[in-house]
C-alpha atoms as a PDB file:
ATOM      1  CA  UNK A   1     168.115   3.130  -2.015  1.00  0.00           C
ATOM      2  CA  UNK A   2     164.535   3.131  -2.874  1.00  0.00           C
ATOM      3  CA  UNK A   3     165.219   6.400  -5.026  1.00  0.00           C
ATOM      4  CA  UNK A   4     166.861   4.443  -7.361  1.00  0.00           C
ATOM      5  CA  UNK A   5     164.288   1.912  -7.578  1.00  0.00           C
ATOM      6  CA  UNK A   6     161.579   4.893  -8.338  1.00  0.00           C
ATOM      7  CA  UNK A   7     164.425   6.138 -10.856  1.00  0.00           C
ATOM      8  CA  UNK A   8     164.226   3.142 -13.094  1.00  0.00           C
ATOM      9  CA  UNK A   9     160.785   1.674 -12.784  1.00  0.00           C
ATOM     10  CA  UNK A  10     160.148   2.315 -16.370  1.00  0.00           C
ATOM     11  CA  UNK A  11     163.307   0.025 -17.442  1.00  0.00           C
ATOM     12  CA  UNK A  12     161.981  -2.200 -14.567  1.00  0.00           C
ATOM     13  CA  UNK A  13     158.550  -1.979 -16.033  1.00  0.00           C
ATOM     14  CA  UNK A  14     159.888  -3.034 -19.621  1.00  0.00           C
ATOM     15  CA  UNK A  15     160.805  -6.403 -18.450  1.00  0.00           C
ATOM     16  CA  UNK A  16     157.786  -7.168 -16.405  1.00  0.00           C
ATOM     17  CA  UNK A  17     159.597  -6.811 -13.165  1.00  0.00           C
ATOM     18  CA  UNK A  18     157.593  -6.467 -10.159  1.00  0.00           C
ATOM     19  CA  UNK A  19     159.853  -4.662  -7.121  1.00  0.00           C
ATOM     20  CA  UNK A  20     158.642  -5.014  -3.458  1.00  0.00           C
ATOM     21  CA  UNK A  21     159.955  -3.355  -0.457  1.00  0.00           C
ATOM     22  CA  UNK A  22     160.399  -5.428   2.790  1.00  0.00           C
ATOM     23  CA  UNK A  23     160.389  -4.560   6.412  1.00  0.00           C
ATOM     24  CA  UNK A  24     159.081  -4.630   9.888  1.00  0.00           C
ATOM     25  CA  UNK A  25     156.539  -1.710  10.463  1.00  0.00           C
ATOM     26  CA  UNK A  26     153.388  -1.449  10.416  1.00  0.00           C
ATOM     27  CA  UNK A  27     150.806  -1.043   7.246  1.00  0.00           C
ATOM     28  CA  UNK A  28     150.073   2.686   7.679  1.00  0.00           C
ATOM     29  CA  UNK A  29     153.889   3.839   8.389  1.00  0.00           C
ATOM     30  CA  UNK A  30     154.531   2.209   5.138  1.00  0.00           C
ATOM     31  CA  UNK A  31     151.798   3.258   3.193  1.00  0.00           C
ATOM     32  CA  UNK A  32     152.952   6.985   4.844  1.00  0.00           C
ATOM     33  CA  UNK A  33     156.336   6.153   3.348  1.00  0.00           C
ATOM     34  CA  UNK A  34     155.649   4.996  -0.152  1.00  0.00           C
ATOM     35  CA  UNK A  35     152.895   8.114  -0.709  1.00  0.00           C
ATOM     36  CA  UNK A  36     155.485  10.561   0.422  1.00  0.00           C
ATOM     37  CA  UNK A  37     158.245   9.424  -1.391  1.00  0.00           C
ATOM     38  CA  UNK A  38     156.267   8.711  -4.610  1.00  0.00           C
ATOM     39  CA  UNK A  39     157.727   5.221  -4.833  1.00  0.00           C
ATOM     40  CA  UNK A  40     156.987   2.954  -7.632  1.00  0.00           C
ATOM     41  CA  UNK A  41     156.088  -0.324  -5.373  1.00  0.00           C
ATOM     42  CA  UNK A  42     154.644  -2.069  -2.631  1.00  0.00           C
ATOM     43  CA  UNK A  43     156.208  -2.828   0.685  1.00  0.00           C
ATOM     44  CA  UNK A  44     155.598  -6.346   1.894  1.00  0.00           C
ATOM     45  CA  UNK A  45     155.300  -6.631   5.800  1.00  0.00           C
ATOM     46  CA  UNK A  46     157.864  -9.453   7.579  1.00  0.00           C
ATOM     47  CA  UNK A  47     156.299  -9.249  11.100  1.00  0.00           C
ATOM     48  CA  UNK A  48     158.566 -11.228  13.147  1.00  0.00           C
ATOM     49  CA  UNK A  49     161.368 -10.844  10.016  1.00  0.00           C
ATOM     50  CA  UNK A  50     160.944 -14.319   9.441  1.00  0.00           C
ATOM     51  CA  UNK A  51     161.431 -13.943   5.764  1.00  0.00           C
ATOM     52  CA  UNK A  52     164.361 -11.124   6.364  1.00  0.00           C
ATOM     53  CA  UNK A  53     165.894 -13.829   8.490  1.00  0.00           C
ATOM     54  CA  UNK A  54     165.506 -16.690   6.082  1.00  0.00           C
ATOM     55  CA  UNK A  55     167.250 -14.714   3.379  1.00  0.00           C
ATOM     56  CA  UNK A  56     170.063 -13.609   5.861  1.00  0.00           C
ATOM     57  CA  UNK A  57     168.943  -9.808   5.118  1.00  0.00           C
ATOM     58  CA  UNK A  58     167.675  -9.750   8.691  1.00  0.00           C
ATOM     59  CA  UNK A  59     168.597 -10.309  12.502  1.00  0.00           C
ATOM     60  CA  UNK A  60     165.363 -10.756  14.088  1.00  0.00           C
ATOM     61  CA  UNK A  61     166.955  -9.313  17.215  1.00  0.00           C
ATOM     62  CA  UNK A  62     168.458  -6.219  15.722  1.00  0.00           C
ATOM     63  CA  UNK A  63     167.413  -2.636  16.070  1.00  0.00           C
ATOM     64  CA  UNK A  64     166.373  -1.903  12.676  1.00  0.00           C
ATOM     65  CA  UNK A  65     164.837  -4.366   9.882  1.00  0.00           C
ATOM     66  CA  UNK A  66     168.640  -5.035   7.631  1.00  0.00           C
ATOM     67  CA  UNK A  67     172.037  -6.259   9.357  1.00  0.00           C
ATOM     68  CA  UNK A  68     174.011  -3.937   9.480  1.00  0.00           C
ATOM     69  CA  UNK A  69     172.534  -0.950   8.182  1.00  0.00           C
ATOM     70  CA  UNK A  70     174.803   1.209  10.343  1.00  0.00           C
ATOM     71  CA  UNK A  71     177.302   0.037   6.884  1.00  0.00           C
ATOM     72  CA  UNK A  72     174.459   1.365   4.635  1.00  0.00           C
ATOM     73  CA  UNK A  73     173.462  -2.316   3.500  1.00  0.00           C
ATOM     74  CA  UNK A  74     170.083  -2.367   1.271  1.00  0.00           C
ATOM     75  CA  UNK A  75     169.969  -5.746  -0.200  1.00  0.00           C
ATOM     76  CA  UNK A  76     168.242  -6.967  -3.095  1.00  0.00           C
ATOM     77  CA  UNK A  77     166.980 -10.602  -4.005  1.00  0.00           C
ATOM     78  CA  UNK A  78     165.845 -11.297  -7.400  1.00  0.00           C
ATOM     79  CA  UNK A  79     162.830 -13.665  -7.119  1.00  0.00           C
ATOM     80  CA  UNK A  80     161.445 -15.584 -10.852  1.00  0.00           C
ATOM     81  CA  UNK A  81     157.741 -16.056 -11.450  1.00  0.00           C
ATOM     82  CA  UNK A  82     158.691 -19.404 -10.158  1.00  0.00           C
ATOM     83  CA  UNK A  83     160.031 -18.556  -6.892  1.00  0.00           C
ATOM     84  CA  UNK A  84     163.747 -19.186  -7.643  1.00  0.00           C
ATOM     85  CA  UNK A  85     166.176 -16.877  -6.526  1.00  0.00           C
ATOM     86  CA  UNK A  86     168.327 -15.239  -9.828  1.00  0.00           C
ATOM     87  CA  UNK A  87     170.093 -12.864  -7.607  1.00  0.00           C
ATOM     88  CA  UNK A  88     170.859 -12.099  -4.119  1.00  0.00           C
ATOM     89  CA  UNK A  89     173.226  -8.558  -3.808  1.00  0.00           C
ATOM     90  CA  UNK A  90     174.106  -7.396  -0.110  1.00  0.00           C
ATOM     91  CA  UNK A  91     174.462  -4.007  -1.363  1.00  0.00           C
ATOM     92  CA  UNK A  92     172.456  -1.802  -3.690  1.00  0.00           C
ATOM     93  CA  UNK A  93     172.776   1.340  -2.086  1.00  0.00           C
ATOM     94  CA  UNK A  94     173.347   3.375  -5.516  1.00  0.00           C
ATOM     95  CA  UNK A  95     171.323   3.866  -8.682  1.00  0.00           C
ATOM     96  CA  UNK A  96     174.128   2.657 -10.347  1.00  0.00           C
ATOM     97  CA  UNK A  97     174.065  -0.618  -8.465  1.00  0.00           C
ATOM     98  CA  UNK A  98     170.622  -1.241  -9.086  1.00  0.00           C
ATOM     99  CA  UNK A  99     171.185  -0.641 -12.687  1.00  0.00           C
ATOM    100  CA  UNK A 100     173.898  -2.971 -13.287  1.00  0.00           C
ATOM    101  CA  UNK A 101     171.526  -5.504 -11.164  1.00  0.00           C
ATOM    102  CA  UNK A 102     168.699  -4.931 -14.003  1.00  0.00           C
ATOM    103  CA  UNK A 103     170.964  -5.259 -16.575  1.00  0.00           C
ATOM    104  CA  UNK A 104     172.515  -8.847 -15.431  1.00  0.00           C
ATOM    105  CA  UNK A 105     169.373  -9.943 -15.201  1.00  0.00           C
ATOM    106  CA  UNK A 106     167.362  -8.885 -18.202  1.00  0.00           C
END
């Protein structure tokens, strides 16, 4: 739901939150991607989806880059400036749930 990311990166902005995108391909399909969509962030390459993996948003054997996206899955995990994980959410495929996500968390 990266629409709803672009949607509220000015509440996003007012709490000095930083989002990143995650996946698998390479630098230019991504870059592609975020220019054509006018998203608000970067997207952080997981060659191998070792980091996917490690946060269980990934089967490094799967087709695409999150389980079970057949379901619609996007997860989200809240990382601090410290590197400790405030949230993890399985699903925020809605503007809505990306908004009550900001607002538990700010």
């Amino acid at each position: 739901m990266a629409h709803g990311y672009r949607e509220l990166a000015d509440k996003f902005s007012q709490h000095d939150i930083v989002i990143y995108g995650m996946n698998d391909k390479g630098a230019q399909v991504n870059k592609e991607w975020v220019e054509k969509e006018n998203l608000p962030f970067k997207v952080l390459q997981d060659v191998g989806r070792k980091v996917g993996a490690a946060l269980e948003m990934s089967d490094p054997d799967g087709d695409r880059y999150v389980k079970k996206s057949e379901e619609g899955r996007r997860p989200a995990v809240v990382i601090d400036e410290n590197g400790f994980i405030l949230a993890w959410e399985q699903d925020m495929n809605t503007t809505e749930a990306i908004e009550d996500l900001l607002n538990r968390i700010t």
